[in-house]
C-alpha atoms as a PDB file:
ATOM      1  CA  UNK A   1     -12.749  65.621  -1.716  1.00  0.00           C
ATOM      2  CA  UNK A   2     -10.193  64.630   0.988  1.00  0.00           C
ATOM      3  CA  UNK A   3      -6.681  65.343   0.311  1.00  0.00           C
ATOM      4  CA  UNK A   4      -3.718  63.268   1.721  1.00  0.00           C
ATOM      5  CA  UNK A   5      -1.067  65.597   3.573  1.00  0.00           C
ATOM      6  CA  UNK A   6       1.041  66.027   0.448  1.00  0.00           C
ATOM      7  CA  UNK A   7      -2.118  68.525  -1.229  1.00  0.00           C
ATOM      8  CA  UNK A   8      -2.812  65.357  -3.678  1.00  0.00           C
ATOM      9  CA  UNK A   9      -5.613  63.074  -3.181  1.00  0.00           C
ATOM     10  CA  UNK A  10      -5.707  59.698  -1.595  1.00  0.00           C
ATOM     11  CA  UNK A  11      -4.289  56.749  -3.957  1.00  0.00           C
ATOM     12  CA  UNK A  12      -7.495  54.900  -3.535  1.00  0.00           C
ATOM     13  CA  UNK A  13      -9.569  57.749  -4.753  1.00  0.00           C
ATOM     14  CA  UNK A  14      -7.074  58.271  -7.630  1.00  0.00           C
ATOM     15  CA  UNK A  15      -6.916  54.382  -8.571  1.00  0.00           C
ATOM     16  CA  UNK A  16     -10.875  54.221  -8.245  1.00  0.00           C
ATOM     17  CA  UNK A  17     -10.827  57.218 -10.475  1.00  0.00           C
ATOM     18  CA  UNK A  18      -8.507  56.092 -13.241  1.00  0.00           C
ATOM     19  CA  UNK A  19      -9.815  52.552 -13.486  1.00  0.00           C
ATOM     20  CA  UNK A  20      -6.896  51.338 -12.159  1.00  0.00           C
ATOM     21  CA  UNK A  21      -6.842  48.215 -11.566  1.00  0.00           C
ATOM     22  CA  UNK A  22      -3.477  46.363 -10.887  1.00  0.00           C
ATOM     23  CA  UNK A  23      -2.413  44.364 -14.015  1.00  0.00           C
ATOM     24  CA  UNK A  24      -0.925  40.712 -13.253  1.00  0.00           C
ATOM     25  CA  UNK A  25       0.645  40.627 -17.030  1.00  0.00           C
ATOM     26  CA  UNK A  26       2.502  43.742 -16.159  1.00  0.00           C
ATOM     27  CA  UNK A  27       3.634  42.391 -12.671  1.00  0.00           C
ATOM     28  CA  UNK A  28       1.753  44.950 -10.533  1.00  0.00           C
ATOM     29  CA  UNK A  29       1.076  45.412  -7.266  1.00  0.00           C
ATOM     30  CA  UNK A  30       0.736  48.978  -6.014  1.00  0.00           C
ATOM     31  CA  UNK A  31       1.384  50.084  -2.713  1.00  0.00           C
ATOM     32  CA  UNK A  32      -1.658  52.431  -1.431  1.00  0.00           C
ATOM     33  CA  UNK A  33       0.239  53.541   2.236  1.00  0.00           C
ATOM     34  CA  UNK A  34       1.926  56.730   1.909  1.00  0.00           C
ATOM     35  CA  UNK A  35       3.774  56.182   5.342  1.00  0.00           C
ATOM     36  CA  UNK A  36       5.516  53.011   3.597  1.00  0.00           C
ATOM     37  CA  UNK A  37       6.143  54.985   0.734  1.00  0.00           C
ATOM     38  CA  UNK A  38       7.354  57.597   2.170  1.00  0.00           C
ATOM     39  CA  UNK A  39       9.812  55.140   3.903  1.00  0.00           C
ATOM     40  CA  UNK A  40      10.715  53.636   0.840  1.00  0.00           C
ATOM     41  CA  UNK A  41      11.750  57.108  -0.335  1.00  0.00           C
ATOM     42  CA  UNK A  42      13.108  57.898   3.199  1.00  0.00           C
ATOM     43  CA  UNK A  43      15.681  54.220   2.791  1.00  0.00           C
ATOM     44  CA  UNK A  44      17.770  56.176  -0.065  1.00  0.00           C
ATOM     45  CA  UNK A  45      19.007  58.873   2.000  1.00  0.00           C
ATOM     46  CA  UNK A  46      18.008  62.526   2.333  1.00  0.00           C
ATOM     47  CA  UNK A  47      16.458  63.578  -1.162  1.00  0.00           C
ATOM     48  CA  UNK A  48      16.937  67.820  -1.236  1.00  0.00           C
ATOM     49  CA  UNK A  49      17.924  68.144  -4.726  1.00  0.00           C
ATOM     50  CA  UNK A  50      18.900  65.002  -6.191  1.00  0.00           C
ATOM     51  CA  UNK A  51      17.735  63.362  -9.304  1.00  0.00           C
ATOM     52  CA  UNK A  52      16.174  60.263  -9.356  1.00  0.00           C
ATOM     53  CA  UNK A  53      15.119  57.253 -11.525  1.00  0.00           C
ATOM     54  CA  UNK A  54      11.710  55.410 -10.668  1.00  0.00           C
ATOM     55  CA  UNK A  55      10.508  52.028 -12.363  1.00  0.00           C
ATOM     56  CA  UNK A  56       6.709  51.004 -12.783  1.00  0.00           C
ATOM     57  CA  UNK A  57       5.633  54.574 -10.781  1.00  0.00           C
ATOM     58  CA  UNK A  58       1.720  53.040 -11.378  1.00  0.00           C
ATOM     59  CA  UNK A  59      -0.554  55.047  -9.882  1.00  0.00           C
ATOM     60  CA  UNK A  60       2.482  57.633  -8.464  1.00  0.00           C
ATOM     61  CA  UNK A  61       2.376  56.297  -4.337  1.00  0.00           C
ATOM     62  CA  UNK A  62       6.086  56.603  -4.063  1.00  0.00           C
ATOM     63  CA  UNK A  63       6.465  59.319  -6.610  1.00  0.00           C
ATOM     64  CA  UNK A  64       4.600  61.673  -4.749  1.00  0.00           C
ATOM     65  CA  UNK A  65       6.728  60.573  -1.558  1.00  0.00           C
ATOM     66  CA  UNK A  66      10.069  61.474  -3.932  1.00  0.00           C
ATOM     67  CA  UNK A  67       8.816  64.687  -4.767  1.00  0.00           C
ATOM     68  CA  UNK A  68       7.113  65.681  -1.179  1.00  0.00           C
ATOM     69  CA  UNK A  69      10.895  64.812   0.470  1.00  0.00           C
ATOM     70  CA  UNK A  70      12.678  67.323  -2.028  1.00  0.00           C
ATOM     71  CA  UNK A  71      14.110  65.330  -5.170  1.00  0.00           C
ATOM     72  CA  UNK A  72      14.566  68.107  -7.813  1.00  0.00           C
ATOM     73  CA  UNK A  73      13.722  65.735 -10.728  1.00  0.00           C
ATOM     74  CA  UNK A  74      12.277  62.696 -10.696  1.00  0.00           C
ATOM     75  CA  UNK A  75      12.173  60.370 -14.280  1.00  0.00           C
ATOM     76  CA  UNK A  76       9.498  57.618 -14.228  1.00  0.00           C
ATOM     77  CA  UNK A  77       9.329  55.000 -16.333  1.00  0.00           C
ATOM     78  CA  UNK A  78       5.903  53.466 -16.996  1.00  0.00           C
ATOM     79  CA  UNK A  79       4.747  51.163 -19.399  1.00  0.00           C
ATOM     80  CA  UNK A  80       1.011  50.844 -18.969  1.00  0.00           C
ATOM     81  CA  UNK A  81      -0.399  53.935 -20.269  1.00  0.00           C
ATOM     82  CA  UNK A  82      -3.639  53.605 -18.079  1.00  0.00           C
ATOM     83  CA  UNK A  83      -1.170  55.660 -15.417  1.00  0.00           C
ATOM     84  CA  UNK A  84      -0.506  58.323 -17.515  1.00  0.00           C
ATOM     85  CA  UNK A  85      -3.362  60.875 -16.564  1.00  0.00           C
ATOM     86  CA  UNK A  86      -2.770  60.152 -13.170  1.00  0.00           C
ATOM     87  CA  UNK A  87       1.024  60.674 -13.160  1.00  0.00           C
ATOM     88  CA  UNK A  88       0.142  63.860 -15.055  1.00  0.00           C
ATOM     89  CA  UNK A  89      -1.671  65.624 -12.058  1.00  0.00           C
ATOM     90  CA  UNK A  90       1.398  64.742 -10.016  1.00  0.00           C
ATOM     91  CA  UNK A  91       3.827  66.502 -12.101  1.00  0.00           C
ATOM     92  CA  UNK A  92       0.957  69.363 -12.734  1.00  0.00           C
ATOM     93  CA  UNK A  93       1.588  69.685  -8.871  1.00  0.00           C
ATOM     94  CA  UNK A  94       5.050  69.408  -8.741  1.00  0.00           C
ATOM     95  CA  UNK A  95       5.549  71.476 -12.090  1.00  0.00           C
ATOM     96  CA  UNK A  96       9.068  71.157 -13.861  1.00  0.00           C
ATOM     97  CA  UNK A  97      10.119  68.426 -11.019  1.00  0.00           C
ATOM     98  CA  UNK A  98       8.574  65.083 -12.718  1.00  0.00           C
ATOM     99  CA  UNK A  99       9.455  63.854 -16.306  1.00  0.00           C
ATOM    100  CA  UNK A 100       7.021  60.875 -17.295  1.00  0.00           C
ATOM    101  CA  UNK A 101       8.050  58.311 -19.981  1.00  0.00           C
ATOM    102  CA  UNK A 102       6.121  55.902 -21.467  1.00  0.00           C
ATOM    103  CA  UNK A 103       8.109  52.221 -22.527  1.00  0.00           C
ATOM    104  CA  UNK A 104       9.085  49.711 -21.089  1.00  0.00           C
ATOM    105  CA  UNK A 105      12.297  50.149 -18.352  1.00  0.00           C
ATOM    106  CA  UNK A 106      14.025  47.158 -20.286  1.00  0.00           C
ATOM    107  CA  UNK A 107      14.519  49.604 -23.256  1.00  0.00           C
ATOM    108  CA  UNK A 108      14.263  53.147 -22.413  1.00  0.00           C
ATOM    109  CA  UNK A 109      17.268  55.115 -21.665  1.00  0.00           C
ATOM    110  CA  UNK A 110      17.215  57.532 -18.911  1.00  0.00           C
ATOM    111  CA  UNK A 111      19.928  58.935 -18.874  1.00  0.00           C
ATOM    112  CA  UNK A 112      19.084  62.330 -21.529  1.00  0.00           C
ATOM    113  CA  UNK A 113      17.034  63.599 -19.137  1.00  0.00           C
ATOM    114  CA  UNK A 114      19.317  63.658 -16.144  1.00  0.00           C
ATOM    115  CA  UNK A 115      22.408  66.148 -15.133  1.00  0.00           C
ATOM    116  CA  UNK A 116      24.649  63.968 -13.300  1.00  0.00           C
ATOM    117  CA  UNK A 117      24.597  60.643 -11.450  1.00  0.00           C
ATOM    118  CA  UNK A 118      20.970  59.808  -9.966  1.00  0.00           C
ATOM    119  CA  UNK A 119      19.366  57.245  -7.634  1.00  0.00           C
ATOM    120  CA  UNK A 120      17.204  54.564  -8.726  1.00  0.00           C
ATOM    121  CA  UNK A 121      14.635  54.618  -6.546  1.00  0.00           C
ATOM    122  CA  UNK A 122      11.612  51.738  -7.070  1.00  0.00           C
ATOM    123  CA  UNK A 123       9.023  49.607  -6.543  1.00  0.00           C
ATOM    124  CA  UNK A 124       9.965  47.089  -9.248  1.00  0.00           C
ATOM    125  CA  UNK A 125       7.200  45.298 -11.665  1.00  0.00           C
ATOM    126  CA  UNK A 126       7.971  41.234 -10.461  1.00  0.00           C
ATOM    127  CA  UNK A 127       8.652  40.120 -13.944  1.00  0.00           C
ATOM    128  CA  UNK A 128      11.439  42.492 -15.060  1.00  0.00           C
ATOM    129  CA  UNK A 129      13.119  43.057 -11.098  1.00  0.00           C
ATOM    130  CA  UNK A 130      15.844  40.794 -11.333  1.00  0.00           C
ATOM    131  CA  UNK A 131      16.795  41.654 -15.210  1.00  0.00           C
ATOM    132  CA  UNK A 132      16.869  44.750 -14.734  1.00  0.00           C
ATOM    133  CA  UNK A 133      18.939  45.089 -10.955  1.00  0.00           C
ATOM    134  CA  UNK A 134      21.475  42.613 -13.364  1.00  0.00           C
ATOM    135  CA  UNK A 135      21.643  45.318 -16.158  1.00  0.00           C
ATOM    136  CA  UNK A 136      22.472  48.011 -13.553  1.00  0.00           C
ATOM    137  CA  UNK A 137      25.639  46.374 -11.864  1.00  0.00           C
ATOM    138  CA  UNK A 138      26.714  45.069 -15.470  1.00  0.00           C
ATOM    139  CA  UNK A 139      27.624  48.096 -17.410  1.00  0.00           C
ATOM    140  CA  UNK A 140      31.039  47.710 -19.246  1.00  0.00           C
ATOM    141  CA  UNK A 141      32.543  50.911 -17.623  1.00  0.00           C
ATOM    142  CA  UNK A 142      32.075  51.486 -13.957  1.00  0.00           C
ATOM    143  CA  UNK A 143      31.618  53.589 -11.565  1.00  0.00           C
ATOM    144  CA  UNK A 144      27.909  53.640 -12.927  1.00  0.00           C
ATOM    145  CA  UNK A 145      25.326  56.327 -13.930  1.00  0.00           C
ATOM    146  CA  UNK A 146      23.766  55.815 -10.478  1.00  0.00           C
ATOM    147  CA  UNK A 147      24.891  56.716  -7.054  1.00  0.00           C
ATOM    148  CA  UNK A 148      22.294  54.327  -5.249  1.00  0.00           C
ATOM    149  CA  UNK A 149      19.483  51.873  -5.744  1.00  0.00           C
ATOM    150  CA  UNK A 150      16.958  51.578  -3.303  1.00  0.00           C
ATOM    151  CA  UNK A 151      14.725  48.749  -4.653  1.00  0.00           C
ATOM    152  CA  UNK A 152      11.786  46.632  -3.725  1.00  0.00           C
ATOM    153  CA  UNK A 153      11.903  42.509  -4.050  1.00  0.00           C
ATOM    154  CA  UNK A 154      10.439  39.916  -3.424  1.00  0.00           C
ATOM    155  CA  UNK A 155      11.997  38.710  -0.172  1.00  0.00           C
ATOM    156  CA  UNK A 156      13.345  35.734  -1.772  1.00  0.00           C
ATOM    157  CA  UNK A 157      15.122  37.689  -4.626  1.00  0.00           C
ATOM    158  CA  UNK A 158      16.411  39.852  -1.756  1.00  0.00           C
ATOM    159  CA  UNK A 159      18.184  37.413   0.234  1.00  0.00           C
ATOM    160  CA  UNK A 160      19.857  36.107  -2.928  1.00  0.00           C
ATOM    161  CA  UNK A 161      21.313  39.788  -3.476  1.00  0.00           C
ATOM    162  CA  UNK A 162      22.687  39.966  -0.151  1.00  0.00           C
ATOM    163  CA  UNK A 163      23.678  36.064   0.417  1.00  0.00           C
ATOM    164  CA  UNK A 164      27.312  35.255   1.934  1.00  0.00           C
ATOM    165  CA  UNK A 165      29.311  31.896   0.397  1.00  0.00           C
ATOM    166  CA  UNK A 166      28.058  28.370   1.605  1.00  0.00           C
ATOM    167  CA  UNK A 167      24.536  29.974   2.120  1.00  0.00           C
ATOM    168  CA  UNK A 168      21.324  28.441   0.581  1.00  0.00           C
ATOM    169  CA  UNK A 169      20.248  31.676  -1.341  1.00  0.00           C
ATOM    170  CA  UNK A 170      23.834  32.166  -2.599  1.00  0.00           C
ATOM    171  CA  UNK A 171      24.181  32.777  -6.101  1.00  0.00           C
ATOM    172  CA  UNK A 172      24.359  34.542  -9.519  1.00  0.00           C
ATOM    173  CA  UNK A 173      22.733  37.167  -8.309  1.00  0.00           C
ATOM    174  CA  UNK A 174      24.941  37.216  -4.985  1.00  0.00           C
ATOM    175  CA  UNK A 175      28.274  37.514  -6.977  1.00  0.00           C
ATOM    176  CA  UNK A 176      27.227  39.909  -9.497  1.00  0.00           C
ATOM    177  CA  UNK A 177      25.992  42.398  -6.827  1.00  0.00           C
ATOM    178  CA  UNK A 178      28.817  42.053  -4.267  1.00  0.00           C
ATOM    179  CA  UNK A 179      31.617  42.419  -6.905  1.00  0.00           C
ATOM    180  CA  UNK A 180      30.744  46.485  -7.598  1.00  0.00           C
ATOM    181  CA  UNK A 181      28.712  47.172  -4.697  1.00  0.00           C
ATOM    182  CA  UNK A 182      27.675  47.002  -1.059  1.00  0.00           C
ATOM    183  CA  UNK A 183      24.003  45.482  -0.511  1.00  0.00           C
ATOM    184  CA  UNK A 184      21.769  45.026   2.605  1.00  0.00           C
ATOM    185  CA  UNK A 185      18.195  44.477   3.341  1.00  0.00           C
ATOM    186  CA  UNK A 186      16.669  47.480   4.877  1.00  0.00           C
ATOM    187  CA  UNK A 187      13.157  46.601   5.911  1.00  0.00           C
ATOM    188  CA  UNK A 188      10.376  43.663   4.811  1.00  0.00           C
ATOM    189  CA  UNK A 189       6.749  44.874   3.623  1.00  0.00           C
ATOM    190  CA  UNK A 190       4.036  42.565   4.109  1.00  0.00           C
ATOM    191  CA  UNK A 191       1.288  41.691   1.592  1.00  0.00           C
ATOM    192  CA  UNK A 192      -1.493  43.203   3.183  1.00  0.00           C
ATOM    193  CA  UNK A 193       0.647  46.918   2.004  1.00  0.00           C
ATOM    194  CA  UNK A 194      -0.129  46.260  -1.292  1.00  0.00           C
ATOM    195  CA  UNK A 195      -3.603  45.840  -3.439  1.00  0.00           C
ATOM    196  CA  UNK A 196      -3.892  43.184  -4.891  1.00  0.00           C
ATOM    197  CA  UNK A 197      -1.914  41.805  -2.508  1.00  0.00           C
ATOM    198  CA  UNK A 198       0.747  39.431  -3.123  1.00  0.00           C
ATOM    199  CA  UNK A 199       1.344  35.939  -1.752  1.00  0.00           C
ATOM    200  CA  UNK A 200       4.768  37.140  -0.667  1.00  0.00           C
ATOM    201  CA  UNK A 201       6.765  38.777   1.675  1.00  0.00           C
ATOM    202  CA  UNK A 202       8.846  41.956   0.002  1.00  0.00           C
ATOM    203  CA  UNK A 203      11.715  43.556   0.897  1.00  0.00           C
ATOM    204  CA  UNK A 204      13.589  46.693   0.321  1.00  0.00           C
ATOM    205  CA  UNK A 205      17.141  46.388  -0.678  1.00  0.00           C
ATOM    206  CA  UNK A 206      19.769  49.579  -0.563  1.00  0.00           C
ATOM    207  CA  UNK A 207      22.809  49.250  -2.923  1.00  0.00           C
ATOM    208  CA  UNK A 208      25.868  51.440  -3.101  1.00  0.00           C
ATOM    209  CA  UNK A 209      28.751  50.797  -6.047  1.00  0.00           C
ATOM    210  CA  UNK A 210      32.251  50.446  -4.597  1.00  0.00           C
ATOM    211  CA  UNK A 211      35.412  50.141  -6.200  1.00  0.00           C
ATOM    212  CA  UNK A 212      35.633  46.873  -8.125  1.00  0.00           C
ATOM    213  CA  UNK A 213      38.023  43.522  -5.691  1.00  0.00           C
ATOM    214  CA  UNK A 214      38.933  43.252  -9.456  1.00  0.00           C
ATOM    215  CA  UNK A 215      38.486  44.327 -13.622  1.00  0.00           C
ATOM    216  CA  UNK A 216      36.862  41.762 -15.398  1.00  0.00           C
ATOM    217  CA  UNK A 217      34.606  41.959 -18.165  1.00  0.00           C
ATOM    218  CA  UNK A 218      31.454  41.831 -16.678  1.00  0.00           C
ATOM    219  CA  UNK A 219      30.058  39.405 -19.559  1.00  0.00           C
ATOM    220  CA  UNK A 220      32.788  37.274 -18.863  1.00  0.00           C
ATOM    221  CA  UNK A 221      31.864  36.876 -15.158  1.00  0.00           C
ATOM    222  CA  UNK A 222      27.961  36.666 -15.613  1.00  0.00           C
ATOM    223  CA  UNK A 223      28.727  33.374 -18.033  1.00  0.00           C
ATOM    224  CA  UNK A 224      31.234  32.170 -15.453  1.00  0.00           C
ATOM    225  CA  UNK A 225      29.012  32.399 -12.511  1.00  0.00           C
ATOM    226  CA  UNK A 226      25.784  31.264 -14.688  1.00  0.00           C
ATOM    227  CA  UNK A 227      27.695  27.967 -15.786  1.00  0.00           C
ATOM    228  CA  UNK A 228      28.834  27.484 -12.306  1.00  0.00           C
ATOM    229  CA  UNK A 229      25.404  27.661 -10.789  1.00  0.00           C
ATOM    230  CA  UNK A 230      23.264  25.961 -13.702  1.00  0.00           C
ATOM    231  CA  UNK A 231      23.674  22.893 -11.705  1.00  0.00           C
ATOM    232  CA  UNK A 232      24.555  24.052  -8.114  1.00  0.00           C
ATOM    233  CA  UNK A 233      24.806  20.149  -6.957  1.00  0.00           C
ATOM    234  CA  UNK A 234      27.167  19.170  -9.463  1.00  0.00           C
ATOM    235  CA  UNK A 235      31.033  20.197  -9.159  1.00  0.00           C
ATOM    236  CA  UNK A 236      32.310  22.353 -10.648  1.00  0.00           C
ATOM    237  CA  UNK A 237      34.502  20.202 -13.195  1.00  0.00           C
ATOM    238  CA  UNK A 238      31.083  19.715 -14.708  1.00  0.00           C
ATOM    239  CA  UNK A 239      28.822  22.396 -14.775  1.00  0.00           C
ATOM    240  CA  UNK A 240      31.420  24.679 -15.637  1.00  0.00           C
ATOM    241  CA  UNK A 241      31.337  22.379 -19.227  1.00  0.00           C
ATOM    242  CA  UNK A 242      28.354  24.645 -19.871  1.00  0.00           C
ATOM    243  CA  UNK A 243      30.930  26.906 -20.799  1.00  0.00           C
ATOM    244  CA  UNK A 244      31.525  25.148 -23.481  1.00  0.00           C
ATOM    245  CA  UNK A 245      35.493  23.862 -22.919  1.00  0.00           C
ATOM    246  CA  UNK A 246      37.651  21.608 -20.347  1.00  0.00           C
ATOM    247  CA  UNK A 247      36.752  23.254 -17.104  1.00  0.00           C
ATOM    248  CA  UNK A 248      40.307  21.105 -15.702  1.00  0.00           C
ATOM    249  CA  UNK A 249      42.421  24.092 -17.258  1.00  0.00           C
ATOM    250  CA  UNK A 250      40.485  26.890 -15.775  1.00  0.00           C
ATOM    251  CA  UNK A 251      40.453  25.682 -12.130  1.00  0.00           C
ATOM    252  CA  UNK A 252      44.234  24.825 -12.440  1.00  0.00           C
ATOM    253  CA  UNK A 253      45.647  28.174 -13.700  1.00  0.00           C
ATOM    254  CA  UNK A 254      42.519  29.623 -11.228  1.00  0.00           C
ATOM    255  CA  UNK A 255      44.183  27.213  -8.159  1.00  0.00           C
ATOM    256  CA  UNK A 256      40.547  25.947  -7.099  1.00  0.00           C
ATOM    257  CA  UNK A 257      40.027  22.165  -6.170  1.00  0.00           C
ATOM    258  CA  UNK A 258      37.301  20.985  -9.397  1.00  0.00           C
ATOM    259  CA  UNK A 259      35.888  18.813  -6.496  1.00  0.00           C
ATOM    260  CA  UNK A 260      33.770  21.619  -5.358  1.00  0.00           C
ATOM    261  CA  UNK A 261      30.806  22.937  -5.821  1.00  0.00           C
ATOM    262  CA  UNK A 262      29.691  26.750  -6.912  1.00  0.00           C
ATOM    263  CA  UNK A 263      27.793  27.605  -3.569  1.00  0.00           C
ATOM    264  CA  UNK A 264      30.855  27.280  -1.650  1.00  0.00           C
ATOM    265  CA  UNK A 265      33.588  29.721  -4.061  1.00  0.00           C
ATOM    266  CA  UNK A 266      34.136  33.377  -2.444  1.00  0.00           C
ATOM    267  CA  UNK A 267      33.168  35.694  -5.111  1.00  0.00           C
ATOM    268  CA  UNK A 268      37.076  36.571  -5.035  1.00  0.00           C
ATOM    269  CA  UNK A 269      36.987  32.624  -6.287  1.00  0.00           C
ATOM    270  CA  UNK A 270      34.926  33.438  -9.343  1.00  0.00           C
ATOM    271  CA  UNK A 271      36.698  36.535 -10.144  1.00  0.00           C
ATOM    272  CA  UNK A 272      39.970  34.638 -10.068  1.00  0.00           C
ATOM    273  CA  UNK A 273      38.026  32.320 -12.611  1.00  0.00           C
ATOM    274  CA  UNK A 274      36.445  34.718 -14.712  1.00  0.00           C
ATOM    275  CA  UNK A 275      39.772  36.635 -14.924  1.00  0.00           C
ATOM    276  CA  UNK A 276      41.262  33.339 -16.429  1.00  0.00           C
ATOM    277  CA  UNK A 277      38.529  32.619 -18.379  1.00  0.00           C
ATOM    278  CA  UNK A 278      38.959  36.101 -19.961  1.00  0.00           C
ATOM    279  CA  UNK A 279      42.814  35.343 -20.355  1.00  0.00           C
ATOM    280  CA  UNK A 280      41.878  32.070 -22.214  1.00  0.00           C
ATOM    281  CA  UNK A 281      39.646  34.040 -24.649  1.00  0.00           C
END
């Protein structure tokens, strides 16, 4: 049997041998090159002793790229339990360094097993990406438990994280991740990286928190900015009635024309509003 320059064996082999087969109900699609994953691993900064988080590790591509570049500990969470055995030889060859968990990412807590802050490092499932990247720069008390995520999107998703005001992809997800944190694209991965492969373009996004423009409940902000955007063509006089009151008071006391539409505020614009909103109770 060949073995890949890390002492494991090739992902194909170890997929062919597990039966693994990528799962479209669990939103896989898992990435066989160990050059890109070893980039992946590479875009979150040098790894020598840190701890870090991995989503939907599958078959264990960029795990093994984690571990081979030095991480001292690496938690993966991974819901389909057709994985586990193969995961297992990983941390047999890495021994103390990898801590498995089987459940689902939306409701496990990492945190127990980790001795400071850590980086989220992952090659998200498609159906929980976005929820999840919105958990992780919503906690009520900030800074966070993690010092960086390094993340894989769907391009699209991507250029909504990293969109300026006035853009096209500017929105929700725009405001909520440019209030706490710094966010650029690093590098796109084509379809033909993964098996099966999708029929989109992904890229890998790099986030770093940063002191908050301003303290606002972060449940108070995520309703603002949802209401704003739930209809992006209207003004804002009316969609911000999905928040269930006269918008006309909040963009007075806020000093924003109700003529205008969400796409064009500055997220300093929708923290002025939230901020009122919260005021207003």
């Amino acid at each position: 049997m060949s073995l890949a320059p890390d002492g494991l064996p090739p992902l194909r082999e170890v997929i062919a041998r597990h039966g693994l087969a990528a799962k479209k109900s669990l939103g896989q699609n898992f990435l066989l090159d160990l050059n890109l994953t070893a980039r992946i691993a590479r875009a979150s900064g040098p790894l020598e002793g840190a701890e870090v988080i991995e989503v939907g590790p599958g078959p264990g591509g960029l795990t093994r790229a984690l571990l081979s570049q030095g991480a001292a500990r690496v938690v993966a969470i991974e819901r389909d339990a057709r994985c586990l055995d193969a995961l297992a030889e990983i941390a047999a060859h890495y021994p103390g360094r990898l801590i498995v968990i089987e459940g689902d990412a939306l409701e496990v807590d990492p945190r127990p097993h980790l001795t400071g802050p850590a980086r989220i490092v992952a090659n998200l499932p498609y159906n929980v990406g976005t929820e999840l990247l919105v958990r992780w720069l919503t906690p009520p008390d900030w800074p966070p438990f993690w010092e960086s995520l390094t993340l894989m999107f769907q391009r699209e998703v991507a250029e909504r994280i990293v969109a300026a005001p006035g853009s096209k992809a500017y929105g929700r997800l725009s405001v909520l991740a440019q209030w706490r944190a710094t966010a650029r694209i690093v590098f796109d991965v084509p379809p033909s990286a993964f098996v099966p492969p999708p029929k989109v373009t992904s890229s890998v996004v790099h986030l770093r928190p940063v002191e908050p423009r301003a303290a606002i409940d972060p449940k108070v902000l995520e309703r603002v900015v949802a209401a704003a955007f739930s209809q992006r063509r209207k003004m804002l006089r009316q969609s911000l009635k999905a928040l269930g009151r006269d918008p006309a008071p909040l963009l007075e006391t806020a000093g924003i024309d109700p003529t205008r539409r969400a796409e064009t505020l500055s997220i300093d614009e929708f923290l002025a509003l939230a901020r009122v909103a919260q005021s207003l109770g």
